[in-house]
N, C-alpha and C. Protein backbone atom coordinates (compact mmCIF):
# COMPACT_ATOMS: atom_id res chain seq x y z
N UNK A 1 -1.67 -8.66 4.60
CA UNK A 1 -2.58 -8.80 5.70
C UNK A 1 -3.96 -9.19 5.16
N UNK A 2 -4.71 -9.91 5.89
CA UNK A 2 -5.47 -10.61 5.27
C UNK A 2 -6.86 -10.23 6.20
N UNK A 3 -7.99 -9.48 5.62
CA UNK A 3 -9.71 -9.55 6.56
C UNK A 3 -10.16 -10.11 6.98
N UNK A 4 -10.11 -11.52 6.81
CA UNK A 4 -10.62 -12.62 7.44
C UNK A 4 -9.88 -13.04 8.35
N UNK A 5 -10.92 -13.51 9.73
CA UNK A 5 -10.55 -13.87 10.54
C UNK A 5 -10.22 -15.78 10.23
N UNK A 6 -9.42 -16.29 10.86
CA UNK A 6 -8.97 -17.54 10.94
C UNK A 6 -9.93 -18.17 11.03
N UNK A 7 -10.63 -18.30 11.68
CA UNK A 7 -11.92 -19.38 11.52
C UNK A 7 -12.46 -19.57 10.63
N UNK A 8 -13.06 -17.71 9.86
CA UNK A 8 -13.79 -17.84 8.56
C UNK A 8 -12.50 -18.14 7.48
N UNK A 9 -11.18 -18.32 7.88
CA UNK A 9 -10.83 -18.82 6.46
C UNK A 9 -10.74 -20.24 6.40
N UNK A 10 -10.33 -21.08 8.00
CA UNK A 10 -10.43 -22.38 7.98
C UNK A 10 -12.04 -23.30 7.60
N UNK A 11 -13.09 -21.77 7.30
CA UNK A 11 -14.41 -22.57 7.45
C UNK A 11 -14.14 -22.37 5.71
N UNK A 12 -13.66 -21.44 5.45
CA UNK A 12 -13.70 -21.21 3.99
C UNK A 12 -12.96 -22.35 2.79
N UNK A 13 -11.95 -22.98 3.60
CA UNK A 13 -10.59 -23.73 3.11
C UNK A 13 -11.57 -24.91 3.04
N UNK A 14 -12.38 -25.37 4.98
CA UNK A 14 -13.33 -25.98 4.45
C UNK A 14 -13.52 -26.67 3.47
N UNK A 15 -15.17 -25.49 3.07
CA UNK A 15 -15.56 -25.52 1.79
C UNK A 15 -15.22 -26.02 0.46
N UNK A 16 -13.80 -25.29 0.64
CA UNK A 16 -13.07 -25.42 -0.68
C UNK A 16 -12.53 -27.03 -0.95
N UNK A 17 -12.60 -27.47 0.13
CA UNK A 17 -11.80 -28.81 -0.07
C UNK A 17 -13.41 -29.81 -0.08
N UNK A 18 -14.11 -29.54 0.30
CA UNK A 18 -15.03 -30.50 0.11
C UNK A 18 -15.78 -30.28 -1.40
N UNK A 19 -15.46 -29.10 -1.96
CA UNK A 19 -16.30 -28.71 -3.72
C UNK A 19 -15.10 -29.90 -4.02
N UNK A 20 -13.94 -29.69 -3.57
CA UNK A 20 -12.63 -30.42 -4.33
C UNK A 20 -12.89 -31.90 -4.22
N UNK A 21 -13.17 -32.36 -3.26
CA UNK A 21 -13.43 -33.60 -3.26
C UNK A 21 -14.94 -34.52 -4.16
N UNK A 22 -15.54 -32.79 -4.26
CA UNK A 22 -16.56 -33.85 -4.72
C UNK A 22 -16.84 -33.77 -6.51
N UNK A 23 -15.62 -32.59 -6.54
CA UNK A 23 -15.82 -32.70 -8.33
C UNK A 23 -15.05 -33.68 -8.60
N UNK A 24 -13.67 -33.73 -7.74
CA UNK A 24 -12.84 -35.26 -7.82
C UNK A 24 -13.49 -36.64 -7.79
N UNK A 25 -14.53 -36.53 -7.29
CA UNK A 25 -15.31 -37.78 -7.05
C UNK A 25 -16.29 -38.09 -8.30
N UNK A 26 -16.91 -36.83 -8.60
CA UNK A 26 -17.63 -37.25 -10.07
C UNK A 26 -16.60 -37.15 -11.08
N UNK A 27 -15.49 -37.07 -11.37
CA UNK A 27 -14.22 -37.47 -12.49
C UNK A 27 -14.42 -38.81 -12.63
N UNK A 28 -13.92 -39.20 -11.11
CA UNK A 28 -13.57 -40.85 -10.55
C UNK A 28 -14.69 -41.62 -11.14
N UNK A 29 -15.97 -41.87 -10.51
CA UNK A 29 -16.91 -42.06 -10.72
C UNK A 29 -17.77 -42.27 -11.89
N UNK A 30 -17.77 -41.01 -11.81
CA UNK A 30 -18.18 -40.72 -13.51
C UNK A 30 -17.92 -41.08 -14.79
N UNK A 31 -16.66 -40.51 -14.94
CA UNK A 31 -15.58 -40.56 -15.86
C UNK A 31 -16.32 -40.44 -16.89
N UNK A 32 -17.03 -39.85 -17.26
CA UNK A 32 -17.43 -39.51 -18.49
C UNK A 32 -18.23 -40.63 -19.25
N UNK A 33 -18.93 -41.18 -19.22
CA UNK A 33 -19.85 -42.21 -19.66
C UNK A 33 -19.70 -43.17 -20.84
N UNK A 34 -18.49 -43.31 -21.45
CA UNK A 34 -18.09 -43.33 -23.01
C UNK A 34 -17.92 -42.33 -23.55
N UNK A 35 -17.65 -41.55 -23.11
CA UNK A 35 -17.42 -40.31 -23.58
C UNK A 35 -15.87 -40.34 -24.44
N UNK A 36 -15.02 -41.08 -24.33
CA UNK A 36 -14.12 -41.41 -24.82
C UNK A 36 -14.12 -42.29 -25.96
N UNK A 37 -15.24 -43.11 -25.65
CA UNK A 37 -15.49 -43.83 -26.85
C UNK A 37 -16.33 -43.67 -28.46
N UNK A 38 -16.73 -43.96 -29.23
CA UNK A 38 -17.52 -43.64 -29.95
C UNK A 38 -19.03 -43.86 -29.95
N UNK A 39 -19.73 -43.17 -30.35
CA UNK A 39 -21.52 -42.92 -29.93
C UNK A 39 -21.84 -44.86 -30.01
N UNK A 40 -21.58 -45.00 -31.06
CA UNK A 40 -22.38 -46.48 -31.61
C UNK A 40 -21.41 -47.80 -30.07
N UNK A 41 -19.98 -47.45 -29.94
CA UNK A 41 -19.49 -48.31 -28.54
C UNK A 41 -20.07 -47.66 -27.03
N UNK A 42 -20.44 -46.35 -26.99
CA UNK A 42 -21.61 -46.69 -25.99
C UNK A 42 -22.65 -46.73 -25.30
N UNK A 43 -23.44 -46.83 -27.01
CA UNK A 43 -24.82 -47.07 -26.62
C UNK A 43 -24.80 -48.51 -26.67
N UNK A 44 -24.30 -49.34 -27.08
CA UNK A 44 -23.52 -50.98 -27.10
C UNK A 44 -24.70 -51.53 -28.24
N UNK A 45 -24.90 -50.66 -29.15
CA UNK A 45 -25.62 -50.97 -30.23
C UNK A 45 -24.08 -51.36 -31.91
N UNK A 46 -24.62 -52.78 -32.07
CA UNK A 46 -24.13 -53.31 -33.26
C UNK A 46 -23.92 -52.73 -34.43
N UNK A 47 -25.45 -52.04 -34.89
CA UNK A 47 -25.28 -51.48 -35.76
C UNK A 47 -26.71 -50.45 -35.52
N UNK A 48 -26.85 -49.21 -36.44
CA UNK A 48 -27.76 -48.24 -36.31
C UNK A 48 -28.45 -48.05 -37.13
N UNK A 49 -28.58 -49.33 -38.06
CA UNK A 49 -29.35 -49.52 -39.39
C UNK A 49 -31.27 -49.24 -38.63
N UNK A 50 -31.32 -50.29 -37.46
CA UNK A 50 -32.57 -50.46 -37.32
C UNK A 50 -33.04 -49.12 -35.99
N UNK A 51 -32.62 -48.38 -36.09
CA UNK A 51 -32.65 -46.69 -35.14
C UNK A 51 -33.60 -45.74 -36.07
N UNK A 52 -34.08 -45.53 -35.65
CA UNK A 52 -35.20 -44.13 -35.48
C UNK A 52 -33.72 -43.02 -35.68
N UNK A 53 -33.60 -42.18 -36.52
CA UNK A 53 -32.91 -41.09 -36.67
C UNK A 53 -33.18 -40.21 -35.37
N UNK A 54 -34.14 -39.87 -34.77
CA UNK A 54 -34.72 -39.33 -33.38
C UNK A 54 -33.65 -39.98 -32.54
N UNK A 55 -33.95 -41.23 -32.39
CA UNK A 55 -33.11 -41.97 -31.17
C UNK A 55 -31.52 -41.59 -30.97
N UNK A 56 -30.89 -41.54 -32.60
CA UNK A 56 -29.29 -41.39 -32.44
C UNK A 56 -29.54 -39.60 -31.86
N UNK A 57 -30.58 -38.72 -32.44
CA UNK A 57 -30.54 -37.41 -31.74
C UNK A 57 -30.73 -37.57 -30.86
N UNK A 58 -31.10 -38.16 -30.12
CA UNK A 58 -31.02 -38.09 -28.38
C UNK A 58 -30.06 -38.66 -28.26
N UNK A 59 -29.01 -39.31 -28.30
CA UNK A 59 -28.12 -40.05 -27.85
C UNK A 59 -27.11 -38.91 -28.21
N UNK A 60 -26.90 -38.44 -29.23
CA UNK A 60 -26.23 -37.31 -29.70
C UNK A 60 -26.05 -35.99 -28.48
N UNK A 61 -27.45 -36.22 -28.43
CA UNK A 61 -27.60 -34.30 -27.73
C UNK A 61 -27.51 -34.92 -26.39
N UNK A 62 -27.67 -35.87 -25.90
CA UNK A 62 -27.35 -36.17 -24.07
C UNK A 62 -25.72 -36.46 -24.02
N UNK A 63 -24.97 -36.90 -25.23
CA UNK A 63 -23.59 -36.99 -25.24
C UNK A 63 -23.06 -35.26 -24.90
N UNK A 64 -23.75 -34.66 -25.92
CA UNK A 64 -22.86 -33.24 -25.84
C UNK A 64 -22.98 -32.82 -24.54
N UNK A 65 -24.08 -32.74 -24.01
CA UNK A 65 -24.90 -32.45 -22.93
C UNK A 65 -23.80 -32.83 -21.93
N UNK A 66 -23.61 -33.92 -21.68
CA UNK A 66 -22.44 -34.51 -20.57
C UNK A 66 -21.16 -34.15 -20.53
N UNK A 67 -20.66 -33.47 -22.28
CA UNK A 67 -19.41 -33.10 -22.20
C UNK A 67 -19.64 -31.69 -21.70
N UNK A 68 -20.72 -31.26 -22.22
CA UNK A 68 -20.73 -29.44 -21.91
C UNK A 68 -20.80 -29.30 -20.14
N UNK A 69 -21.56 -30.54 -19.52
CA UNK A 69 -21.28 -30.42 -17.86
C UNK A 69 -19.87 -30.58 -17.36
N UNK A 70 -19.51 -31.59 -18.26
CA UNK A 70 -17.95 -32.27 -17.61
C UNK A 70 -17.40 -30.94 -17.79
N UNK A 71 -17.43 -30.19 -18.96
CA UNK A 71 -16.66 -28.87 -19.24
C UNK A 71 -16.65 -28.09 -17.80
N UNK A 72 -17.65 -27.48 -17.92
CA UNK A 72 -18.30 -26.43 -16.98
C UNK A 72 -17.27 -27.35 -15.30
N UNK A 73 -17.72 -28.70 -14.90
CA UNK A 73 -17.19 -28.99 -13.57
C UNK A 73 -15.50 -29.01 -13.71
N UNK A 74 -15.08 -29.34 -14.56
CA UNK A 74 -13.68 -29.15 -14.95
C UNK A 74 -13.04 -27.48 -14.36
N UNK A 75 -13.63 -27.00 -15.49
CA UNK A 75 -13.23 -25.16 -15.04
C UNK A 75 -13.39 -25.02 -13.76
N UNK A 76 -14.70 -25.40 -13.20
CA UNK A 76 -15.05 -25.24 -11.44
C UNK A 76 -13.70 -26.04 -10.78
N UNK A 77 -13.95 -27.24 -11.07
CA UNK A 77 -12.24 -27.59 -10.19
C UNK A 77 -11.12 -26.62 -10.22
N UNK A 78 -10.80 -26.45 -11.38
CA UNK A 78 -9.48 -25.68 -11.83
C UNK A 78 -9.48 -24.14 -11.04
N UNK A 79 -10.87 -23.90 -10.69
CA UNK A 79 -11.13 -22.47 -9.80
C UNK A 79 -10.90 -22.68 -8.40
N UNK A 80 -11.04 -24.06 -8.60
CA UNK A 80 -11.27 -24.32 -6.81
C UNK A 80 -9.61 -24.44 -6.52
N UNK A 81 -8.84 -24.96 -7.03
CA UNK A 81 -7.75 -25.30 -6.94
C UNK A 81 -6.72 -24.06 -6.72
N UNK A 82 -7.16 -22.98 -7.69
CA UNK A 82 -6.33 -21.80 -7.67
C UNK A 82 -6.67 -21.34 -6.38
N UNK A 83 -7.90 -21.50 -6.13
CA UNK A 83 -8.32 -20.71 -4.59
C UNK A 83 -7.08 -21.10 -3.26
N UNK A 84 -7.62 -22.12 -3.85
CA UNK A 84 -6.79 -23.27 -2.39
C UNK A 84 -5.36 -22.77 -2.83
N UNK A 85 -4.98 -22.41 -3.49
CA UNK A 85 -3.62 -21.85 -3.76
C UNK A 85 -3.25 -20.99 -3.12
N UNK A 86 -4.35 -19.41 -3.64
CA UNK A 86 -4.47 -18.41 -3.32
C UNK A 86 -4.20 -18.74 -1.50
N UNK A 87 -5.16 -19.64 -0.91
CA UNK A 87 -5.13 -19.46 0.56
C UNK A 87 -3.41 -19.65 0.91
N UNK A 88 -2.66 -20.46 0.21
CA UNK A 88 -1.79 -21.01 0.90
C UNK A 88 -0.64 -20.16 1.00
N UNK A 89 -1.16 -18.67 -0.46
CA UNK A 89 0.26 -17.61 -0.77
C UNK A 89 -0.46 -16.46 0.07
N UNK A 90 -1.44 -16.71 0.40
CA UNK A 90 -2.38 -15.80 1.37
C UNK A 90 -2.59 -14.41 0.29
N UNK A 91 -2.93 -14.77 -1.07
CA UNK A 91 -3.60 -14.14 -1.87
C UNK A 91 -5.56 -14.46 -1.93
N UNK A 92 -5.96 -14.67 -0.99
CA UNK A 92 -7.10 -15.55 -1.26
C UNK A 92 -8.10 -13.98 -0.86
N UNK A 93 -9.58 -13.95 -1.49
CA UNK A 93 -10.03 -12.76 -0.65
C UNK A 93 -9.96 -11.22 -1.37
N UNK A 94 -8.62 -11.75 -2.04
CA UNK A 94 -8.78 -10.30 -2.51
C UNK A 94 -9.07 -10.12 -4.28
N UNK A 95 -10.02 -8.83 -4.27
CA UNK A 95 -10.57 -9.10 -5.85
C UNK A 95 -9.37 -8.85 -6.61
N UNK A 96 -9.41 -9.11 -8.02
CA UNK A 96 -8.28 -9.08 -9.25
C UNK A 96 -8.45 -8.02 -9.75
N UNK A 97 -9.26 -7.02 -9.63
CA UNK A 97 -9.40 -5.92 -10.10
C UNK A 97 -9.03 -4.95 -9.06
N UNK A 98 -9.41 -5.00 -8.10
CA UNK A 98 -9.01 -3.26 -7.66
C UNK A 98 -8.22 -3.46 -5.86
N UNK A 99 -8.01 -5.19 -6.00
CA UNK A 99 -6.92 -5.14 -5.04
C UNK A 99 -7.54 -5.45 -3.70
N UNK A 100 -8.93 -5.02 -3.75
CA UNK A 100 -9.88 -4.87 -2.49
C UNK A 100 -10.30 -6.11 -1.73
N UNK A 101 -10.67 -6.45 -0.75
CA UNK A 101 -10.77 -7.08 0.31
C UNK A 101 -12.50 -7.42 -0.52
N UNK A 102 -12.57 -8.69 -0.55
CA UNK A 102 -14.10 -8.96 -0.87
C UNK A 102 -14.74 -9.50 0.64
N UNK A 103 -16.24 -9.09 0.35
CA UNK A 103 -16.61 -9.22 1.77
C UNK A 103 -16.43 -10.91 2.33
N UNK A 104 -16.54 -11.39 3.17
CA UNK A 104 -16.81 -12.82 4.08
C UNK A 104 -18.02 -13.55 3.35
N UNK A 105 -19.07 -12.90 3.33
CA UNK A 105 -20.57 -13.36 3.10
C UNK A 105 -20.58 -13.72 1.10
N UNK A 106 -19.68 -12.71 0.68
CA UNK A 106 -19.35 -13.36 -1.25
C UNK A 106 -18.75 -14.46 -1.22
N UNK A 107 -17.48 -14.36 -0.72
CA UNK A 107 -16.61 -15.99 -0.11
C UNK A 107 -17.30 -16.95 -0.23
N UNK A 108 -18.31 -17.10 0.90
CA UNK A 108 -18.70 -17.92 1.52
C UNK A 108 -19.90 -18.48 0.62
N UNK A 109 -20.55 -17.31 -0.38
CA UNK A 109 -21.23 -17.90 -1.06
C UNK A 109 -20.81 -18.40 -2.36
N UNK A 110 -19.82 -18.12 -2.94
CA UNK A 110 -19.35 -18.59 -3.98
C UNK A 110 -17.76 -18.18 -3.51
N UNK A 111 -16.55 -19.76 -2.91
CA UNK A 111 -15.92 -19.47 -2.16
C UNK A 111 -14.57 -19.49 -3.01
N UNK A 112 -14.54 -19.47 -4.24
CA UNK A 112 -13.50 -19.47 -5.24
C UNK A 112 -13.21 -18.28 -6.56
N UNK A 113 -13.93 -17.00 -5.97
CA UNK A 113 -14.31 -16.67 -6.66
C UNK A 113 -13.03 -15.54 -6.69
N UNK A 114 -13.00 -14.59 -7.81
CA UNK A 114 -11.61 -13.59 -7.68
C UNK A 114 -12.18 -11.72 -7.75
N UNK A 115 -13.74 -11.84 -7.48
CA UNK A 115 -13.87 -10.60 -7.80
C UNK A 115 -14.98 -9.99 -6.73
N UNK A 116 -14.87 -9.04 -6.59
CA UNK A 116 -16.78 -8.47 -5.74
C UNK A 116 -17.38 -8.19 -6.55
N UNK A 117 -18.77 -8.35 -6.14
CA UNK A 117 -20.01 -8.54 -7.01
C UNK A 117 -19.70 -7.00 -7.89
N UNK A 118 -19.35 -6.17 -7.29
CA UNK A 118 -19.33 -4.67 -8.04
C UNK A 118 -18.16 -5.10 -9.16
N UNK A 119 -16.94 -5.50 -8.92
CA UNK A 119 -16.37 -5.83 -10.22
C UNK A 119 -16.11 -7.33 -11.59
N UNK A 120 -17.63 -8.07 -10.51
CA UNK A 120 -17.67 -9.32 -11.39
C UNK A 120 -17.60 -9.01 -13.41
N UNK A 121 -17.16 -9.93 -13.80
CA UNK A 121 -17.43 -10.10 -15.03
C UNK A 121 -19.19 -10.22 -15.45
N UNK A 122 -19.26 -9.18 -16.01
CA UNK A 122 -20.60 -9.58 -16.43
C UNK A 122 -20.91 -10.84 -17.42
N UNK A 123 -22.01 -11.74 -17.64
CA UNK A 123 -21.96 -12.34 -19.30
C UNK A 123 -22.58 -11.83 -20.35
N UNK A 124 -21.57 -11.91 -21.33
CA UNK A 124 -22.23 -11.03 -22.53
C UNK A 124 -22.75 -12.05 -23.30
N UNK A 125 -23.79 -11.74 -24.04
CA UNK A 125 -24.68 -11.67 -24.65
C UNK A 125 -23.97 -11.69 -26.04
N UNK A 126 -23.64 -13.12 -26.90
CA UNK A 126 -23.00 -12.51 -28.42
C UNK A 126 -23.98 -11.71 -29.33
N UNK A 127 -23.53 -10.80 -29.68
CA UNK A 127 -23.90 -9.96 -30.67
C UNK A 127 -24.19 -10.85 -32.13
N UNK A 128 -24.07 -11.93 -32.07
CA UNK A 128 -23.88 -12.39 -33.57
C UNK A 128 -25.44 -13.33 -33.28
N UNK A 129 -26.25 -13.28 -34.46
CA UNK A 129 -27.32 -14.27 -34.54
C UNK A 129 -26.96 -15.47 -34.74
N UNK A 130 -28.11 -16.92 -34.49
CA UNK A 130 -27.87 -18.25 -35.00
C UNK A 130 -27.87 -17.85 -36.63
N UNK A 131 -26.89 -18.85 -36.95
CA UNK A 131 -27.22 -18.56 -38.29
C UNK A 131 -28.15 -19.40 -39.37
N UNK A 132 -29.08 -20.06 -38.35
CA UNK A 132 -30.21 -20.66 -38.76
C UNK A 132 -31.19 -19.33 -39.63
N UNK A 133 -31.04 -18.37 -38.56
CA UNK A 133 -31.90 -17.08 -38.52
C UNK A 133 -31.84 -16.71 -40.53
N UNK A 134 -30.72 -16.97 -40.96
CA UNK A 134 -30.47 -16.26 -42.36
C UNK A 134 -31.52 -16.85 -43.60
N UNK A 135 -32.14 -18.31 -43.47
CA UNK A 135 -32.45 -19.11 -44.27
C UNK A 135 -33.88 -19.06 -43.66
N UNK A 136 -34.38 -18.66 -42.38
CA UNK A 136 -35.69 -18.41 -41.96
C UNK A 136 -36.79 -17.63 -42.51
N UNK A 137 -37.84 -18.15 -43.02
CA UNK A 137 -38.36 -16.85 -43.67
C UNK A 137 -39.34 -16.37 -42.77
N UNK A 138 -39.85 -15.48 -42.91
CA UNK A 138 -41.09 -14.70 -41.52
C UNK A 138 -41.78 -15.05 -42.17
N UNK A 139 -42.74 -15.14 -40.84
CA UNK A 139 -44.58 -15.06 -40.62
C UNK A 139 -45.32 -14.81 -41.65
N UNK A 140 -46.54 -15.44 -42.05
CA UNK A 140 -47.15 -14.59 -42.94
C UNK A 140 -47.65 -12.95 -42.44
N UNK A 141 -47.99 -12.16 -42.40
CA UNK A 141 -48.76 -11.01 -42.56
C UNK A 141 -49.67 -11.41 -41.27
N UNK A 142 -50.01 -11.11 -40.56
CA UNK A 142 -51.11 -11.15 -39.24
C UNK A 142 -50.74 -12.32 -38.35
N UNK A 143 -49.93 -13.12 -38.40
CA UNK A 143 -49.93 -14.72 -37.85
C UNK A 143 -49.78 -13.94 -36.48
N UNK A 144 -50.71 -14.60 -35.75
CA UNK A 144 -50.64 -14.92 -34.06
C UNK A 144 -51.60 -13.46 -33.65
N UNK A 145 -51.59 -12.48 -35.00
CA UNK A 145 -52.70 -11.12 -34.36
C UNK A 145 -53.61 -11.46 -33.17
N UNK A 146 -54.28 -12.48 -33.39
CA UNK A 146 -55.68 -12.70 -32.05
C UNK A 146 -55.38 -13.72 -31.41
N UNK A 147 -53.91 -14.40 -31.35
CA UNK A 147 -53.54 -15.33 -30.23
C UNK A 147 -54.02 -14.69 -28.77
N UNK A 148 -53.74 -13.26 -28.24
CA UNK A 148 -54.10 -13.14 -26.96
C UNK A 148 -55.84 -13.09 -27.02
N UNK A 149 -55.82 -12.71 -27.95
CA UNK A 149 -58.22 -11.92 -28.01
C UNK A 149 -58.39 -13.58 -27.54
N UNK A 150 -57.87 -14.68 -28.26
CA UNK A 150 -58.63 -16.13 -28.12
C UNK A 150 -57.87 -17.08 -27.11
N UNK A 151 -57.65 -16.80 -26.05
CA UNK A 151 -56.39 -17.06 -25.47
C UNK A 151 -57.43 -17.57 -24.28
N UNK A 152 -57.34 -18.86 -23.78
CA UNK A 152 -58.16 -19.11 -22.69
C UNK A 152 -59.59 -20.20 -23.09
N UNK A 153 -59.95 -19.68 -24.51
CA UNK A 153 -61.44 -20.54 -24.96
C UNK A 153 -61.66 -21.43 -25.39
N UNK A 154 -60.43 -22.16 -25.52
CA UNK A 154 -60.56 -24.12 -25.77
C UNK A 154 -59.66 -24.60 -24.98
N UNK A 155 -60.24 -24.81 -23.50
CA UNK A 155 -59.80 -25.51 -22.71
C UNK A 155 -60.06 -26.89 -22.70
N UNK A 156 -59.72 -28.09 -21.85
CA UNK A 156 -60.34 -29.11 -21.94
C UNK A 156 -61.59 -29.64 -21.80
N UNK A 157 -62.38 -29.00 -21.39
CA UNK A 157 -63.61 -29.04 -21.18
C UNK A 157 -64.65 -28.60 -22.48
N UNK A 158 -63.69 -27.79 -23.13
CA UNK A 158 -64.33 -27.23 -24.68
C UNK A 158 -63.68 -28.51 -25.70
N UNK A 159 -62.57 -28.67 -25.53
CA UNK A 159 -61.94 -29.49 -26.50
C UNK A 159 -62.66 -30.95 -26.39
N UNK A 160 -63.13 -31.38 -25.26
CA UNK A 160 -64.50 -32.62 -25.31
C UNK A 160 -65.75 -32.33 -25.72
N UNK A 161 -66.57 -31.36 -25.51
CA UNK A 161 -67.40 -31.12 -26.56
C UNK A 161 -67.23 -30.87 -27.41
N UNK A 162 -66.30 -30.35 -28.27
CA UNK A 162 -66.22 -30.15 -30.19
C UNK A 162 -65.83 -31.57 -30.41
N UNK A 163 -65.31 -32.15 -29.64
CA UNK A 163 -64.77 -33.89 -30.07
C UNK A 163 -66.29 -34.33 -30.00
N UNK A 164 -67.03 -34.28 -29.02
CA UNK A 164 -68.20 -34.88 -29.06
C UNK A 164 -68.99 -34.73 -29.78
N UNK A 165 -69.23 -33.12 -30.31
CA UNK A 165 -70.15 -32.97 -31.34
C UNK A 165 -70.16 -33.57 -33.02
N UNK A 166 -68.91 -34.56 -32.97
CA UNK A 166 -68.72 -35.03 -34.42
C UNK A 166 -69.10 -36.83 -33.92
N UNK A 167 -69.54 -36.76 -32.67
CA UNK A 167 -69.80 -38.43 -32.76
C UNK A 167 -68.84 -38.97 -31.62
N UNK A 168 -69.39 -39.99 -31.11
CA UNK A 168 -68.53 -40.91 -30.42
C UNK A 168 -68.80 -42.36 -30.39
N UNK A 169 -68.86 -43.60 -30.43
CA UNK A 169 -68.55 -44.74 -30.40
C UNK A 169 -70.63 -45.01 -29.46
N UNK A 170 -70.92 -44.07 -29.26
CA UNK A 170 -72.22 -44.62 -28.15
C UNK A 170 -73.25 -43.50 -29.42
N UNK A 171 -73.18 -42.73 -30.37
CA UNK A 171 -73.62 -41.73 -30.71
C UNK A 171 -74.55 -42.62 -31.73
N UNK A 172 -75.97 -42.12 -31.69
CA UNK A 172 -77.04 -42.53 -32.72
C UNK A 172 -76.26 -43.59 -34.28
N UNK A 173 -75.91 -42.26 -34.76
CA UNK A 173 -74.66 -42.81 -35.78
C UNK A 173 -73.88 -43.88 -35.90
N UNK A 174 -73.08 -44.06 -34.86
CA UNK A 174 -72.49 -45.04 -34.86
C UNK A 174 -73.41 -46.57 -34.21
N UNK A 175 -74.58 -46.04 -33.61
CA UNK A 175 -75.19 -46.97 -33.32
C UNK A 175 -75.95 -48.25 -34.66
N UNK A 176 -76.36 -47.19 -35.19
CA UNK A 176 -76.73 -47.28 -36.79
C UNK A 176 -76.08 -48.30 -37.74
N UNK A 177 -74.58 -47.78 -37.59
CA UNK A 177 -73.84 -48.48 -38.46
C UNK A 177 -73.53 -49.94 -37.30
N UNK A 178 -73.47 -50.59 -36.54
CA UNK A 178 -73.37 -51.40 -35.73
C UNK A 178 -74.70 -51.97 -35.90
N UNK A 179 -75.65 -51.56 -36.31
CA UNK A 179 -76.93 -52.54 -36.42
C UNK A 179 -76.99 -52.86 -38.10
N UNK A 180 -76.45 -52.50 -38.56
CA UNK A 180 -76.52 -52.66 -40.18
C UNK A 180 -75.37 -53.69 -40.46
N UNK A 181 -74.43 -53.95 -39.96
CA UNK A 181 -73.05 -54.48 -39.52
C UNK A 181 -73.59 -55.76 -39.56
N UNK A 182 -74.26 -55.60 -37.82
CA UNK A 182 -74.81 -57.20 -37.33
C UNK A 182 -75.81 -57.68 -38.33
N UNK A 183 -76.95 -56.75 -38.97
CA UNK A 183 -77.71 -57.14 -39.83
C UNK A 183 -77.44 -58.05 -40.88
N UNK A 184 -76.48 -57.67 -41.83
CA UNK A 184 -75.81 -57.67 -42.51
C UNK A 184 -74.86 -59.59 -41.94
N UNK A 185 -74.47 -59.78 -40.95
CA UNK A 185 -73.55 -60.55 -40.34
C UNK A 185 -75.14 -61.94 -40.16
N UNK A 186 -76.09 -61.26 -39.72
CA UNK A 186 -77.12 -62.25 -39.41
C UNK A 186 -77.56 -62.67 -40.69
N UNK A 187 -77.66 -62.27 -41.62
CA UNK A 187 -78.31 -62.26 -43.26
C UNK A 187 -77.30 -63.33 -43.66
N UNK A 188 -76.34 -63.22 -43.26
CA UNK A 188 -75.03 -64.28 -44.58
C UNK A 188 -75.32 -65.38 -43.70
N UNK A 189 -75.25 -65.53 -42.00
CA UNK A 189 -75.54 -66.32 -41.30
C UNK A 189 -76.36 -67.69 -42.16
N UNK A 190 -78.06 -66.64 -42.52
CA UNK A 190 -78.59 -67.76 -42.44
C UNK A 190 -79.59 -67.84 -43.89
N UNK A 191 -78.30 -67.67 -44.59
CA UNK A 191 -78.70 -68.16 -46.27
C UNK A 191 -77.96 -69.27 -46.12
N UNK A 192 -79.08 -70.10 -46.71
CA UNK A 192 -78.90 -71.54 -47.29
C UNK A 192 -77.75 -71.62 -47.91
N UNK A 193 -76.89 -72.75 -48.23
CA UNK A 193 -75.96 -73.00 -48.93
C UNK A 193 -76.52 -73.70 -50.22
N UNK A 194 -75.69 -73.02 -51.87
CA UNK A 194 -76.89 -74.06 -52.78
C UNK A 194 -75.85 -75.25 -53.20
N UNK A 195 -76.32 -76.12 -53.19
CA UNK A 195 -75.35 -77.26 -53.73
C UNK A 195 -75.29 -77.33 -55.28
């Protein structure tokens, strides 16, 4: 026997078929960008002699980037699908843990889901560090102590006057050297040539 009334499951089935259609549609669509192919066939670059090492890292990290989404929408289909299952063995609704009737309003907000919020899977947190962390060495001794005490006092308005106080392009100084320049430019001007 099933809690939901017919409407909310036909609004629910709905749902379910339109997430279905539209992760089906970014497969279709999508299909993964070259993702099948190799980095250098499709960025449609010849060769990577004349690349900025930067550039192939971005091309790199927006590749993974697309597989780690495709991942993630993949699993979401494969959830959506069991759902639509679930409706059809009229297992749908009820959590995997304690058998219970999940409310209408969890459904509806996340409509593939197998648990109530009280017995969701939490995400854990790995216990294990990057292992960048091992080869890192710490701080010197005080680093960042008076980051908050000085926090606020070179704004942009400060950061143009300390720029200004070393000179600018209109400043006495530089005026100076621009008349010594031309001086200098008028002098070669108008020496005689000796034959």
């Amino acid at each position: 026997m099933n809690h939901l009334t017919p409407s909310q499951l036909d609004k629910l089935k709905h749902i379910l078929l339109d997430m279905k259609q539209d992760l089906e549609n970014h497969f279709k669509e999508d299909g993964g960008p070259g993702l099948n192919e190799s980095l250098r066939m499709s960025t449609g670059d010849l060769s990577t002699a004349d690349n900025h090492p930067a550039d192939e890292g971005t091309e790199t990290f927006e590749r993974s980037r697309d597989l780690a989404i495709d991942d993630n929408l993949q699993h979401q289909l494969e959830q959506v699908n069991a759902a639509l299952q679930r409706i059809e063995t009229g297992e749908y609704g009820i959590d995997e843990i304690t058998g219970e009737a999940i409310p209408y309003e969890r459904l509806e907000a996340i409509p593939y889901t197998t648990y109530s919020v009280q017995n969701s899977p939490e995400q854990q947190v790995p216990s294990t560090r990057p292992i960048e962390e091992e080869v890192m060495t710490l701080p010197p001794t005080g680093a960042g102590e008076h980051r908050q005490q000085n926090a606020g006092r070179f704004d942009d308005a400060s950061a143009w006057k300390t720029v200004e106080s070393y000179g600018n392009s209109d400043s006495p100084a530089m005026s100076a050297k621009r008349n010594v320049e031309s001086y200098e430019d008028m002098a070669s001007d108008t020496t005689p040539d000796e034959d």
